[in-house]
Protein backbone atom coordinates (compact mmCIF):
# COMPACT_ATOMS: atom_id res chain seq x y z
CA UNK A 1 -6.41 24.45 -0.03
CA UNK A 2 -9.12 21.68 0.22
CA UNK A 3 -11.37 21.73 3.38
CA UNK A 4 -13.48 18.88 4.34
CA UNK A 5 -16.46 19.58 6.11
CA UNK A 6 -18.65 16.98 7.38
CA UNK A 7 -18.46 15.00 4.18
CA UNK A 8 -20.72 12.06 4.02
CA UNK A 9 -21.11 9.51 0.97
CA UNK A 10 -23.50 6.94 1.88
CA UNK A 11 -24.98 3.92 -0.38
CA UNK A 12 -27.82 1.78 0.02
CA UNK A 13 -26.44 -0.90 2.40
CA UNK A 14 -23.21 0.42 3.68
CA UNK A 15 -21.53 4.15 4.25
CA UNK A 16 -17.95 4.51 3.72
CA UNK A 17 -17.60 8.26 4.79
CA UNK A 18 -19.36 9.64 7.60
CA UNK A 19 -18.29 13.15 9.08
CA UNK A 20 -15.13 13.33 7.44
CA UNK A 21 -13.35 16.31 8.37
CA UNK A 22 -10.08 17.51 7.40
CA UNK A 23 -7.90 20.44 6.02
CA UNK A 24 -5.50 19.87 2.99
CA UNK A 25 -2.73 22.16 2.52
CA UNK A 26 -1.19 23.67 -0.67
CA UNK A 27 1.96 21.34 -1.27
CA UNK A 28 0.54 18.75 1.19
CA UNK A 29 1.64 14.95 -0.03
CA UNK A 30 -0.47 13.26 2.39
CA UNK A 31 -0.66 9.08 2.08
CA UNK A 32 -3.91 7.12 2.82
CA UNK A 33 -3.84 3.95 4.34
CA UNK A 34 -6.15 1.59 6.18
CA UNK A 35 -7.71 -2.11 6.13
CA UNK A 36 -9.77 -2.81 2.89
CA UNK A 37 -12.93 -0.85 2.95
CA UNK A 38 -12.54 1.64 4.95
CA UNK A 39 -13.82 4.55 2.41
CA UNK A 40 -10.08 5.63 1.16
CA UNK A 41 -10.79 5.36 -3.00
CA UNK A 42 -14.36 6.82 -2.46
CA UNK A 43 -12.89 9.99 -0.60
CA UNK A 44 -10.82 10.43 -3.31
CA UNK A 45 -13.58 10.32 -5.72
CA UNK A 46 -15.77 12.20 -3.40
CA UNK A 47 -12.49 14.99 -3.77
CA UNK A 48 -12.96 14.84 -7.20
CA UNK A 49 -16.51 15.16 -7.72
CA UNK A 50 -16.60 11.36 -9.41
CA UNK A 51 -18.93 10.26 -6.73
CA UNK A 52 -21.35 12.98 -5.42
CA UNK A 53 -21.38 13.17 -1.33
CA UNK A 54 -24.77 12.60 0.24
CA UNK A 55 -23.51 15.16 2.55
CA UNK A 56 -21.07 17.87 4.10
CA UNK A 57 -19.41 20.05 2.32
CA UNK A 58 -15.88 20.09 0.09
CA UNK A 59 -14.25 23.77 -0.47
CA UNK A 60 -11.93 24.19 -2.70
CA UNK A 61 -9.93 27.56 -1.93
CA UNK A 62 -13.28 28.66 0.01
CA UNK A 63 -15.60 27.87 -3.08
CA UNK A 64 -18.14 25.07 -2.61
CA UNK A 65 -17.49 22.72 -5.22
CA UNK A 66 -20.70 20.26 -3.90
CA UNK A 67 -23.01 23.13 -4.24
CA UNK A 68 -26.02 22.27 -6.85
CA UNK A 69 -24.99 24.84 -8.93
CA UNK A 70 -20.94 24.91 -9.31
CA UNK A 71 -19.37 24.12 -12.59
CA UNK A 72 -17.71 21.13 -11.63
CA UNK A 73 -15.40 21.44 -14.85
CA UNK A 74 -13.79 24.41 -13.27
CA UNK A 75 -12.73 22.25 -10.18
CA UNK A 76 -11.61 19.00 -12.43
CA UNK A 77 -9.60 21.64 -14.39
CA UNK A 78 -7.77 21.84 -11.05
CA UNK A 79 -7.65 18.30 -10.17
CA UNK A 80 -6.41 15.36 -11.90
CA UNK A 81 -6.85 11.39 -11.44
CA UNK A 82 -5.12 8.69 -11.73
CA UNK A 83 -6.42 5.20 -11.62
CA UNK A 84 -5.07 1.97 -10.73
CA UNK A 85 -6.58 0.60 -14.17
CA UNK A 86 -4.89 2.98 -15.84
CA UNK A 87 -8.12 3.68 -18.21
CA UNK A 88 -5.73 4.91 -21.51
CA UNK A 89 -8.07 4.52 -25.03
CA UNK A 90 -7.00 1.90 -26.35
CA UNK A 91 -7.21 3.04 -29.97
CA UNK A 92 -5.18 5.88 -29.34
CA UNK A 93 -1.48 5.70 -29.40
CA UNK A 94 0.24 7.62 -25.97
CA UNK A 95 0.53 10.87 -27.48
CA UNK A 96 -2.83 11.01 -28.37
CA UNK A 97 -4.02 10.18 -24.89
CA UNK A 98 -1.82 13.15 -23.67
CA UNK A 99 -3.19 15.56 -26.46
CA UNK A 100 -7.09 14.64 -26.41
CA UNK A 101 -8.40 16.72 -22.65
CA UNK A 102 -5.89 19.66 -23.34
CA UNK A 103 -6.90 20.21 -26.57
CA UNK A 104 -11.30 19.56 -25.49
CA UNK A 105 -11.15 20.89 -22.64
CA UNK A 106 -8.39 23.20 -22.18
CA UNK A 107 -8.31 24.76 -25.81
CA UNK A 108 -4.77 24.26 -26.65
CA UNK A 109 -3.50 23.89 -30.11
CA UNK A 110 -2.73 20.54 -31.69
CA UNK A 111 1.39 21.94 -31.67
CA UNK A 112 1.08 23.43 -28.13
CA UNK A 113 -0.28 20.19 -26.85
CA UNK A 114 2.04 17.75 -28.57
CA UNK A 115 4.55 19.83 -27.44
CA UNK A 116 3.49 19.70 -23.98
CA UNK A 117 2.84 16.19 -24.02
CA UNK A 118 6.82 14.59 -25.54
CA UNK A 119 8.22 16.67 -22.65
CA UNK A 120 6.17 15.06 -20.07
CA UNK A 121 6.65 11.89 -21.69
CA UNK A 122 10.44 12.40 -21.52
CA UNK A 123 9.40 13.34 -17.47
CA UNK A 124 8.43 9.88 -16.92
CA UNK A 125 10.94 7.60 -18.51
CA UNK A 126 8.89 7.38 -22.24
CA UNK A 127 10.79 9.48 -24.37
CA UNK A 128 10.71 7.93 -27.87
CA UNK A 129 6.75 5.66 -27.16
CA UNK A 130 5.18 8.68 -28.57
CA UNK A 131 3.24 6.71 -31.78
CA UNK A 132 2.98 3.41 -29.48
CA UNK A 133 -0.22 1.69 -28.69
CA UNK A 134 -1.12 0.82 -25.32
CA UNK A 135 -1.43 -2.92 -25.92
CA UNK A 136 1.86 -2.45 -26.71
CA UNK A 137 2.94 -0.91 -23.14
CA UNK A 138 3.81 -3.10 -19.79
CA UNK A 139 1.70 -2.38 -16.92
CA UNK A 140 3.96 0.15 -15.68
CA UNK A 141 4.15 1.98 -18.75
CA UNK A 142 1.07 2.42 -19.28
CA UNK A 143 0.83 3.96 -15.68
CA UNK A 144 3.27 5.85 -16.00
CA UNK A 145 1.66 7.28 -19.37
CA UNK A 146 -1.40 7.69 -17.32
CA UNK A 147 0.30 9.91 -14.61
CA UNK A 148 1.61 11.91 -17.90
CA UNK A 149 -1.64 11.95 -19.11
CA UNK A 150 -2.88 14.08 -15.98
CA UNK A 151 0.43 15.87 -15.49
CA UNK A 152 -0.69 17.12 -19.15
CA UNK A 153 -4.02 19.26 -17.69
CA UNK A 154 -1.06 20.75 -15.37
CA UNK A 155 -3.50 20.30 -12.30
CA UNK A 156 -2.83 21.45 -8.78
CA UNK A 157 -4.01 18.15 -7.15
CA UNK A 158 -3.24 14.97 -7.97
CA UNK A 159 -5.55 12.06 -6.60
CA UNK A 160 -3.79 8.82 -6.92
CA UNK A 161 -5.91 5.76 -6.27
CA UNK A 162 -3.67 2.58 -5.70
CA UNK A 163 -1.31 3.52 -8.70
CA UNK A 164 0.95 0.31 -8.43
CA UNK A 165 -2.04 -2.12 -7.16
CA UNK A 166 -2.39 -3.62 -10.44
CA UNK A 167 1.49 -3.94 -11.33
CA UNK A 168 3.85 -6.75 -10.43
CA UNK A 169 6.51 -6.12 -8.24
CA UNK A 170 9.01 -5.85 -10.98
CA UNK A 171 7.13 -2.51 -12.63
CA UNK A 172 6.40 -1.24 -9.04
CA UNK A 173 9.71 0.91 -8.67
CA UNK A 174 9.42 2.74 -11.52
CA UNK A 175 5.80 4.08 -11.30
CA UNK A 176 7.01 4.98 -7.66
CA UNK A 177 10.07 6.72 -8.71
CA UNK A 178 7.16 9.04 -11.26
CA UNK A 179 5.20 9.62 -8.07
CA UNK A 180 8.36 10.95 -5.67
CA UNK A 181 9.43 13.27 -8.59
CA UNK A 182 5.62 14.39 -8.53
CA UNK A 183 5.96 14.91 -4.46
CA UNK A 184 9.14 17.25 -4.97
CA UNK A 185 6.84 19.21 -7.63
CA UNK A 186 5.19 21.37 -4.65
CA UNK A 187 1.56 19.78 -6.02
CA UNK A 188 -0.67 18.34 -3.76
CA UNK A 189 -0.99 14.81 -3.68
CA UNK A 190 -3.09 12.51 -1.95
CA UNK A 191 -2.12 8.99 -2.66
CA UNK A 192 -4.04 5.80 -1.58
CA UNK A 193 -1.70 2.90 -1.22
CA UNK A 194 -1.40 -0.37 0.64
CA UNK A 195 2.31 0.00 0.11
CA UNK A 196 3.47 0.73 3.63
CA UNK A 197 7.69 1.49 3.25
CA UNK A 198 6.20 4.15 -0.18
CA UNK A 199 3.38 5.27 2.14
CA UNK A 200 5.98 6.36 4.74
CA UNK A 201 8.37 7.59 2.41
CA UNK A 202 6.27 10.00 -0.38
CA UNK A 203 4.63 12.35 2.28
CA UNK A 204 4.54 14.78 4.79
CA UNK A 205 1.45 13.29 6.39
CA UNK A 206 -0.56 10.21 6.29
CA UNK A 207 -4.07 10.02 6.96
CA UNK A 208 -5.21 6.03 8.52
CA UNK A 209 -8.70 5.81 7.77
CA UNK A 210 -11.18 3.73 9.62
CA UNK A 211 -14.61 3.78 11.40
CA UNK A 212 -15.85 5.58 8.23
CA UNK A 213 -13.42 8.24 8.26
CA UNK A 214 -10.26 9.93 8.88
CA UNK A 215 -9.71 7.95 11.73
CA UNK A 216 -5.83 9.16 12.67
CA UNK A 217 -3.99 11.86 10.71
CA UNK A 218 0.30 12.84 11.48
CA UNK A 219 3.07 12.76 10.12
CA UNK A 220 4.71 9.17 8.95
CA UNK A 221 6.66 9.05 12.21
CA UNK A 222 3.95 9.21 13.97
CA UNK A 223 1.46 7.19 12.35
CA UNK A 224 4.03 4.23 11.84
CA UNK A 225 5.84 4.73 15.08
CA UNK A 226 4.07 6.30 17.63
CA UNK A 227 0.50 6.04 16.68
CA UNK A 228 -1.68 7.55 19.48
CA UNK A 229 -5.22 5.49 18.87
CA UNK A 230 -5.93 1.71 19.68
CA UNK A 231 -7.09 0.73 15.61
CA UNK A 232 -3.74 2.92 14.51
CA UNK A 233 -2.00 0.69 16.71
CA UNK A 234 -3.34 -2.66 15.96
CA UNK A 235 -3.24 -1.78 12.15
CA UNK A 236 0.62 -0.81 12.73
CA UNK A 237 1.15 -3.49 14.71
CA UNK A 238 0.10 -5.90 12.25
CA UNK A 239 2.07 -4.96 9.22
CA UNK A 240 5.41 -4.76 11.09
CA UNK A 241 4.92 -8.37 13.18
CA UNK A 242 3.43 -11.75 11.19
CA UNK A 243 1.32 -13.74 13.15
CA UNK A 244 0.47 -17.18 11.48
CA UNK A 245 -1.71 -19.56 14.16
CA UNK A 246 -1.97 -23.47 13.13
CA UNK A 247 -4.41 -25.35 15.14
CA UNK A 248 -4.66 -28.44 12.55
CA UNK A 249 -2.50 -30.77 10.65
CA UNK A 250 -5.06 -29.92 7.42
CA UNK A 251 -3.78 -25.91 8.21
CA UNK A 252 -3.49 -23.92 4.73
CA UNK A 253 0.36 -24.11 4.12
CA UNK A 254 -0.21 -22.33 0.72
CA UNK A 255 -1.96 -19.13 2.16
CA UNK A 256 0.46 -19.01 4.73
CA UNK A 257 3.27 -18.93 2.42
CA UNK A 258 1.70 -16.22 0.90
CA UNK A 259 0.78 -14.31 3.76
CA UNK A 260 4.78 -14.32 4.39
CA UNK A 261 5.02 -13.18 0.80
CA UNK A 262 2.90 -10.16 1.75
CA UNK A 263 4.52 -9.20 4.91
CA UNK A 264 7.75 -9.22 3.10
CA UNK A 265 6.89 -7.19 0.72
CA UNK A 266 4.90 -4.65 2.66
CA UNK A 267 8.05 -4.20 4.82
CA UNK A 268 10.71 -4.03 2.23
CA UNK A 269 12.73 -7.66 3.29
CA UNK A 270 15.18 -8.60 0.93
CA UNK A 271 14.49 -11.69 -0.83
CA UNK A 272 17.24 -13.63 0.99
CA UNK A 273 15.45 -12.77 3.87
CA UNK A 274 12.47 -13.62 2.67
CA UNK A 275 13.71 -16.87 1.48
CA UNK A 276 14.86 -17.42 5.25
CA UNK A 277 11.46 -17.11 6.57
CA UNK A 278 9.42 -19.47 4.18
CA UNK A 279 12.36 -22.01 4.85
CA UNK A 280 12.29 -21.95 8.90
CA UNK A 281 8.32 -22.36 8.91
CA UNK A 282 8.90 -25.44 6.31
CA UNK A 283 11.63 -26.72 8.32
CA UNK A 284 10.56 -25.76 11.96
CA UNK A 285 6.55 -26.23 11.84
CA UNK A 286 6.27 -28.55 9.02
CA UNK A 287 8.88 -31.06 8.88
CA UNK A 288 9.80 -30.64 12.58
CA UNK A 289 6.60 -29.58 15.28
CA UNK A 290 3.68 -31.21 12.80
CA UNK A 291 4.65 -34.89 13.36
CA UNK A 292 4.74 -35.00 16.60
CA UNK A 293 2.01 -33.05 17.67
CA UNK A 294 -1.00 -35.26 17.40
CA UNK A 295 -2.98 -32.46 18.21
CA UNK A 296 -1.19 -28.77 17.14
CA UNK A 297 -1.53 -25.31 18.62
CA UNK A 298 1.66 -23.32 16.71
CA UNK A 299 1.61 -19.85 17.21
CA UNK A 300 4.69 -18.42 14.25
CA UNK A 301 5.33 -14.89 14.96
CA UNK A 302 7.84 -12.75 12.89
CA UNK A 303 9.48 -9.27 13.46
CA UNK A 304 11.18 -7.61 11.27
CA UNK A 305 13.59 -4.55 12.70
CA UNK A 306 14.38 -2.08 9.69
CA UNK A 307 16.32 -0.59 12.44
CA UNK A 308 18.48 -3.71 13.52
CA UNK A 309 18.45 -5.48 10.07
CA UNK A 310 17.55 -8.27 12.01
CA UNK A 311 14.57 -10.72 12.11
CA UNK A 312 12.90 -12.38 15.16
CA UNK A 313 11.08 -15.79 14.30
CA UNK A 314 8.84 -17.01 17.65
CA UNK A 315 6.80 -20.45 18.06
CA UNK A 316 5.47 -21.07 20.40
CA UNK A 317 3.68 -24.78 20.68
CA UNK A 318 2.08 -27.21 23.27
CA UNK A 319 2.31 -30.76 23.54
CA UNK A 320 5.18 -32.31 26.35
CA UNK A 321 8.73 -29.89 26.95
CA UNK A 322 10.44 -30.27 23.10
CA UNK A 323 13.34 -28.72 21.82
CA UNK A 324 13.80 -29.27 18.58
CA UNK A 325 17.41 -29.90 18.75
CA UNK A 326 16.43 -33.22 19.63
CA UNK A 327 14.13 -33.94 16.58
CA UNK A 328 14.47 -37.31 15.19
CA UNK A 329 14.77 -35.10 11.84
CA UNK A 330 17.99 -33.90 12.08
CA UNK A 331 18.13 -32.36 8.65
CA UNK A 332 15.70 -29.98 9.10
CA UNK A 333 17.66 -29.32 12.13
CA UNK A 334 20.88 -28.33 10.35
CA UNK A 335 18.99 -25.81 7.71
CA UNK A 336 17.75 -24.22 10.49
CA UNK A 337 21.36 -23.83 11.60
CA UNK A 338 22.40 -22.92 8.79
CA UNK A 339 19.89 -20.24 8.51
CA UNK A 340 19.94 -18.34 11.17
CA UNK A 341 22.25 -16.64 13.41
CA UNK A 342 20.56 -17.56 16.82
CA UNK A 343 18.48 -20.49 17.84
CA UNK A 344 17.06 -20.70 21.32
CA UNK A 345 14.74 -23.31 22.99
CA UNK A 346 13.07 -22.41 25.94
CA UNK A 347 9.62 -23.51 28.41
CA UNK A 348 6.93 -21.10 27.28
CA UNK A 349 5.09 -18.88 30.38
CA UNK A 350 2.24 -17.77 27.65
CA UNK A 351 -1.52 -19.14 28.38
CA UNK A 352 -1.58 -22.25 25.99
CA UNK A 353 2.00 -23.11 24.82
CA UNK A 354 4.51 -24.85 26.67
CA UNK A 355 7.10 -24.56 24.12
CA UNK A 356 9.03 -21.68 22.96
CA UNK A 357 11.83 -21.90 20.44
CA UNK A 358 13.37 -18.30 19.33
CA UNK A 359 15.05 -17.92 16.04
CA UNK A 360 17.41 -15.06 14.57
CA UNK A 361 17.87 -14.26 11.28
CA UNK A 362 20.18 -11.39 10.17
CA UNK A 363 19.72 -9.27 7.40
């Protein structure tokens, strides 16, 4: 069991982690999310003793492992990392990244620990890369030798800092398919991760940090469906609805297409789907709204339903009553037919807009 106790880290011009206070149980799999710099790597690496706390306590089965005096091997013995950059020597081949800590630090022989390390490479998906280099390994390979790497020092936590961050979508899967075997392994895992659908999935409790802390802590139905406080909510909110706002005819069209990009993605929606969305804000705002609004104010809200399989496209826009059935562009008209299952064009009642035109796409 891990207790936090008042832990603080603070640097010179900011402080990630103030008063953090929280109990981790034996077997826990608890996923961390939150908005970009809100403290979630440095608590991990305040867990693991990588970064020293400028305050509070962290006991590890009641021993004080931030007292001046503890061993701090004797805790790292007990807890293992893993690292978005993977950090594998490079002039080692994989085998002899899993073989070098038992061996120094742990004592093993050279046979016990080659041993050890072809059946954990055989554990995650690598049976036969034993005498490769890493140079040689795809970005999820060599994460996945990483995660072998620690399983090697047979730890009882596992501190995973954004372990598919740096891969692309393709090698994603398969370094997440490593981690849920881990979860079933009664370890304890805490896993940062800006993967929403995996941070739901792995664990049997999420922690949202904010505010320089553990800001909300449940279970995944309750952090992603009924969270209780207002940043929770807003946080929530925002990964499961896209809200793209174009007030000029100059508006970035290539962040927003990647903003959809990232919503999709966060929220598992199939590429057709996907497709579907980029094409009804090309067709709809872009080749439709845009020319004749001399002066825009497009408000493009999607919602996705896991639930439903269904998405809801909003836009609401000013300018005089238009429904876009009677666009001059008629084209762009008929994809969005073609694209969706329900089109609807109605006066908008929201502050601002005068134009609302609903759009359905099923999954």
């Amino acid at each position: 069991m891990i207790e936090l106790i008042h832990l603080e880290k603070k640097y010179n011009k900011a402080c990630p982690l103030r008063d953090v206070n929280a109990v981790i149980h034996d077997g826990d799999v608890i996923s961390i999310i939150g908005p970009s710099g809100t403290g979630k790597s440095t608590l991990l690496r305040c867990i693991n003793m990588l970064e020293r706390p400028t305050g509070g306590q962290i006991l590890l089965d009641g021993t004080d492992i931030t007292a001046p005096k503890y061993d701090l091997t004797k805790a790292r013995r007990r807890m293992g990392m893993v690292f978005q950059s993977f950090h594998l020597f490079g002039h080692l081949t994989v085998i002899e990244n899993l073989m070098l800590a038992p061996m120094d630090i742990l004592k093993k022989s050279r046979k016990e620990a080659y041993e050890t390390g072809v059946r954990l490479l055989k554990r995650v998906g690598l049976e036969g890369w034993e005498y490769q280099y890493p140079e040689q390994l795809s970005g999820g390979q060599k994460q996945r030798v990483a995660i072998a790497r620690t399983l090697a020092m047979d730890p009882d936590v596992i501190l995973l800092d954004e372990p598919t961050s740096a891969l692309d979508p393709t090698m994603t899967g398969e370094v997440q398919a490593v981690i849920q075997d881990l979860a079933r392994s009664g370890r304890t895992l805490l896993i940062v991760t800006h993967e929403m659908s995996f941070a739901r999935a792995i664990g049997n409790r999420v922690f949202y940090m904010d505010q320089g802390g553990i800001y909300e802590d449940g279970t995944p139905e309750q952090i992603f469906d009924h969270p209780q406080k207002e940043l929770t909510q807003r946080f929530i909110r925002r990964l499961k609805v896209l809200e793209l706002n174009i007030d000029s005819c100059e508006y970035d069209f290539f962040n927003a297409a990647s903003e959809i990009d990232r919503y999709c993605l966060q929220n598992v929606i199939s590429p057709r789907t996907k497709y579907r969305i980029h094409l009804i804000f090309e067709e709809l705002v872009q080749q439709i709204l845009l020319p004749v609004l001399p002066e825009p104010h497009i408000r493009f809200t999607a919602a996705y339903s896991e639930k439903e399989k269904i998405t809801d496209i909003t836009v609401l826009y000013n300018g005089v009553p238009f429904d876009p059935a009677s666009s001059e562009n008629s084209l762009s008209y008929s994809v969005l037919k073609g694209t969706t299952a329900v089109l609807n064009y109605s006066a908008s009642t929201e502050a601002g807009f005068t134009n609302r035109f609903q759009c359905i796409i099923p999954e």
